[in-house]
C-alpha atoms as a PDB file:
ATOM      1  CA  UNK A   1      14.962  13.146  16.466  1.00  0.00           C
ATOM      2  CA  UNK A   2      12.547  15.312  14.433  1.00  0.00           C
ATOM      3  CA  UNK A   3      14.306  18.685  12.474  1.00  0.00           C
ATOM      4  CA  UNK A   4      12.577  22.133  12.346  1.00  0.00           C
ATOM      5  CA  UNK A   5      11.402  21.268   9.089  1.00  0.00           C
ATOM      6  CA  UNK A   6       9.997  17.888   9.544  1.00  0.00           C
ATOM      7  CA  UNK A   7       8.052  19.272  12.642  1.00  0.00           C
ATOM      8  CA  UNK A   8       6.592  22.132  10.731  1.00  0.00           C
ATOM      9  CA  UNK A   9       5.400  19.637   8.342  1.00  0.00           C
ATOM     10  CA  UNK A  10       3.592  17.816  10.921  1.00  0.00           C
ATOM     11  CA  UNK A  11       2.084  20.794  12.411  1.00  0.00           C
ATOM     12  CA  UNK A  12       1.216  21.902   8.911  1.00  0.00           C
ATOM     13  CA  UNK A  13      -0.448  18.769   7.241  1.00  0.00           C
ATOM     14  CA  UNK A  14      -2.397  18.240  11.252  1.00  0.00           C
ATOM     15  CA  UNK A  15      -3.659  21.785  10.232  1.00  0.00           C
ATOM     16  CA  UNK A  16      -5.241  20.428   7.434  1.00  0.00           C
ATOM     17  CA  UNK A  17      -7.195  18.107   8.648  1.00  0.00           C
ATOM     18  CA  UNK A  18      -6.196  15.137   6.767  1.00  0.00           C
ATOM     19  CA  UNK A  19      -6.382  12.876   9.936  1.00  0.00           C
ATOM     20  CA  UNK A  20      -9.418  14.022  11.187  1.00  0.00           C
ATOM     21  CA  UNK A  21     -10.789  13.788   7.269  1.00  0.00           C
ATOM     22  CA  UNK A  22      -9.462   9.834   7.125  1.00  0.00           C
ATOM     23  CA  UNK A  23     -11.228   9.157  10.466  1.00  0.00           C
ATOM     24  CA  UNK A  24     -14.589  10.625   9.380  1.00  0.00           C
ATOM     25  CA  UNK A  25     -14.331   8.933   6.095  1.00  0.00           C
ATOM     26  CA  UNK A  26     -13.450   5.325   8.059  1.00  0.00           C
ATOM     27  CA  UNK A  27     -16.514   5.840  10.365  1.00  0.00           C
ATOM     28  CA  UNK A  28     -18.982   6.610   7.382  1.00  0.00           C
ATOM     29  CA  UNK A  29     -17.396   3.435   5.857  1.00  0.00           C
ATOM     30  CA  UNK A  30     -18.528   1.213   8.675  1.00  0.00           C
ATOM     31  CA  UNK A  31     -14.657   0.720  10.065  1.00  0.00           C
ATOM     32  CA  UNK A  32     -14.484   0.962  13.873  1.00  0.00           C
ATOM     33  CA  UNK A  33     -10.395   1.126  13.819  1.00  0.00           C
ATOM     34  CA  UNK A  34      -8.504   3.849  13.865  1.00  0.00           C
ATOM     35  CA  UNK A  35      -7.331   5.243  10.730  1.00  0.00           C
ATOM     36  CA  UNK A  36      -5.073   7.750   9.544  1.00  0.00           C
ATOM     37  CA  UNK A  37      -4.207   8.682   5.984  1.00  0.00           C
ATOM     38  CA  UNK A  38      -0.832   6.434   6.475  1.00  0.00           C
ATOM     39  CA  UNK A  39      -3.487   3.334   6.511  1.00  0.00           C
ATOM     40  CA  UNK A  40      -5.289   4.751   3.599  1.00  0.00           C
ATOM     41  CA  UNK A  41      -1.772   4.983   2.017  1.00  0.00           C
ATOM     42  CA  UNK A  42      -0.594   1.555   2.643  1.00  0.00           C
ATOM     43  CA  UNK A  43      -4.554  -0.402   1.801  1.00  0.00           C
ATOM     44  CA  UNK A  44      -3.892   1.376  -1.694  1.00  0.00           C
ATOM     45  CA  UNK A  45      -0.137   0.045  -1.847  1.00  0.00           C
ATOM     46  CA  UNK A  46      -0.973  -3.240  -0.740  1.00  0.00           C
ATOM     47  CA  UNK A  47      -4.238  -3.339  -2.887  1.00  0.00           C
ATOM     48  CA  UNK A  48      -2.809  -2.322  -5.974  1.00  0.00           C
ATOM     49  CA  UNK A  49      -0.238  -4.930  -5.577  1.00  0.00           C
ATOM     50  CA  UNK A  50      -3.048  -8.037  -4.484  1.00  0.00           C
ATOM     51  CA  UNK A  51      -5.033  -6.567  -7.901  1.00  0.00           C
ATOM     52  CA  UNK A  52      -1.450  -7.177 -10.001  1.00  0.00           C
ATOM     53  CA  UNK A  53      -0.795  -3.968 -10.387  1.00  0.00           C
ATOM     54  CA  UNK A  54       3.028  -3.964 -11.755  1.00  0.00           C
ATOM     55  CA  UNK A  55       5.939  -2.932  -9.192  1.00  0.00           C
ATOM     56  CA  UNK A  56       6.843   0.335 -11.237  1.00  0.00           C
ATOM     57  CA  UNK A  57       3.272   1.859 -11.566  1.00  0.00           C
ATOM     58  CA  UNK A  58       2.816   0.973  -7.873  1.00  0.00           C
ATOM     59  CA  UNK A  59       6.276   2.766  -7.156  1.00  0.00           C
ATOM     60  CA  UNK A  60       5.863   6.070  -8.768  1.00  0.00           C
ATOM     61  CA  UNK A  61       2.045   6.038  -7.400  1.00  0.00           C
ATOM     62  CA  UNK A  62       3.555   5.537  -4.266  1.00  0.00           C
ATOM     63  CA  UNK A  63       6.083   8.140  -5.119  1.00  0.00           C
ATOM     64  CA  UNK A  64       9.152   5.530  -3.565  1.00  0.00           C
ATOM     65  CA  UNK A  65      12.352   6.373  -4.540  1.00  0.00           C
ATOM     66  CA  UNK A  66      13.767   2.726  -3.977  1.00  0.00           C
ATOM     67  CA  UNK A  67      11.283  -0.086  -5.684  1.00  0.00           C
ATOM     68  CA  UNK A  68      12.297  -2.222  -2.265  1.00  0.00           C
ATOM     69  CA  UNK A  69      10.522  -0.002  -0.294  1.00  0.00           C
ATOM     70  CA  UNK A  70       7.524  -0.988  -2.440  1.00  0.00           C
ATOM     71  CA  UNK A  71       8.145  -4.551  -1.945  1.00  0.00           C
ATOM     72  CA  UNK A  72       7.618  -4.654   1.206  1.00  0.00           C
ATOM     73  CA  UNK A  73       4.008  -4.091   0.921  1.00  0.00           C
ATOM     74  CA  UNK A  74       3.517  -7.282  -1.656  1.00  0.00           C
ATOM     75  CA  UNK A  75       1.876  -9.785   0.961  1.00  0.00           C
ATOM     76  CA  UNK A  76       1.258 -12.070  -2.039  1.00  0.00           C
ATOM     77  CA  UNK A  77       5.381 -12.323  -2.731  1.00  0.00           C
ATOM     78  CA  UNK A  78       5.415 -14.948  -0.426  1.00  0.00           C
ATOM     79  CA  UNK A  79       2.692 -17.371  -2.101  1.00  0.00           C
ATOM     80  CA  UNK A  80       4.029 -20.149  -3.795  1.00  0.00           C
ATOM     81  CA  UNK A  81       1.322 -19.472  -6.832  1.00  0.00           C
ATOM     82  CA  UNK A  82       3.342 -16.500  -7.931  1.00  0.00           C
ATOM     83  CA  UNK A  83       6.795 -18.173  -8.088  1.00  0.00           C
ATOM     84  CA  UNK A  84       7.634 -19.060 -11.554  1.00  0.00           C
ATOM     85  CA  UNK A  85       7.807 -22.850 -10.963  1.00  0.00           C
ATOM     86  CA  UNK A  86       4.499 -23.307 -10.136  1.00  0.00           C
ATOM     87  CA  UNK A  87       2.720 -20.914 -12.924  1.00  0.00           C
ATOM     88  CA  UNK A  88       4.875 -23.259 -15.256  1.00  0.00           C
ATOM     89  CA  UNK A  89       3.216 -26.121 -13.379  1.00  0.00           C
ATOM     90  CA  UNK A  90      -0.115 -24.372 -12.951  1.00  0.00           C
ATOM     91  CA  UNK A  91       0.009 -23.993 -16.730  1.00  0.00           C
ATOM     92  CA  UNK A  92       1.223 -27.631 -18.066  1.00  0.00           C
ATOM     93  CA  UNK A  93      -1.595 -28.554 -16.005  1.00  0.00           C
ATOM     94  CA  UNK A  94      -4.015 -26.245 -17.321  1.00  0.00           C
ATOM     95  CA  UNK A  95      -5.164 -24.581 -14.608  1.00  0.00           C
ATOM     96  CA  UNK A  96      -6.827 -20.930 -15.560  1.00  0.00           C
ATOM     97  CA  UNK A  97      -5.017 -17.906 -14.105  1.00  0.00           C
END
């Protein structure tokens, strides 16, 4: 159930533009989906995180209060390549990172 408050924020932040501003910006980009600044928000999130960007500086960025919030943007948590036994493998063996 939406508050007073929380629907006055809506109607204020529609006011502004900023979805019809994300959509404009997504069609001069060549992207035929639709787009809203919550998808802007969440390809920085998850891109910061793909580029290594540590969980803190992504968190305050991201202004979450709770770093698991963050987490659940890290696609890349789930790759074997990032768990510690294989970078100790990866490195015995040499392998660049």
């Amino acid at each position: 159930m939406r508050t007073a408050a929380r629907t006055t924020a809506v109607a204020a932040t529609q006011a502004l533009g900023q979805p019809a501003v994300s959509r404009r910006a997504a069609r001069r980009a060549g992207i035929t989906k639709n787009v809203g600044p919550h998808t802007l928000r969440h390809a920085f999130i998850t891109a910061a995180l793909d580029a290594g960007v540590p969980l803190r500086d992504v968190q305050e960025a991201a202004s979450h209060a709770d770093p698991r919030t963050t987490m659940r943007y890290d696609r890349a948590r789930t790759s074997l390549d990032r768990h510690a036994p294989y970078i100790v493998a990866a490195y015995v063996a040499g392998v660049p990172r």
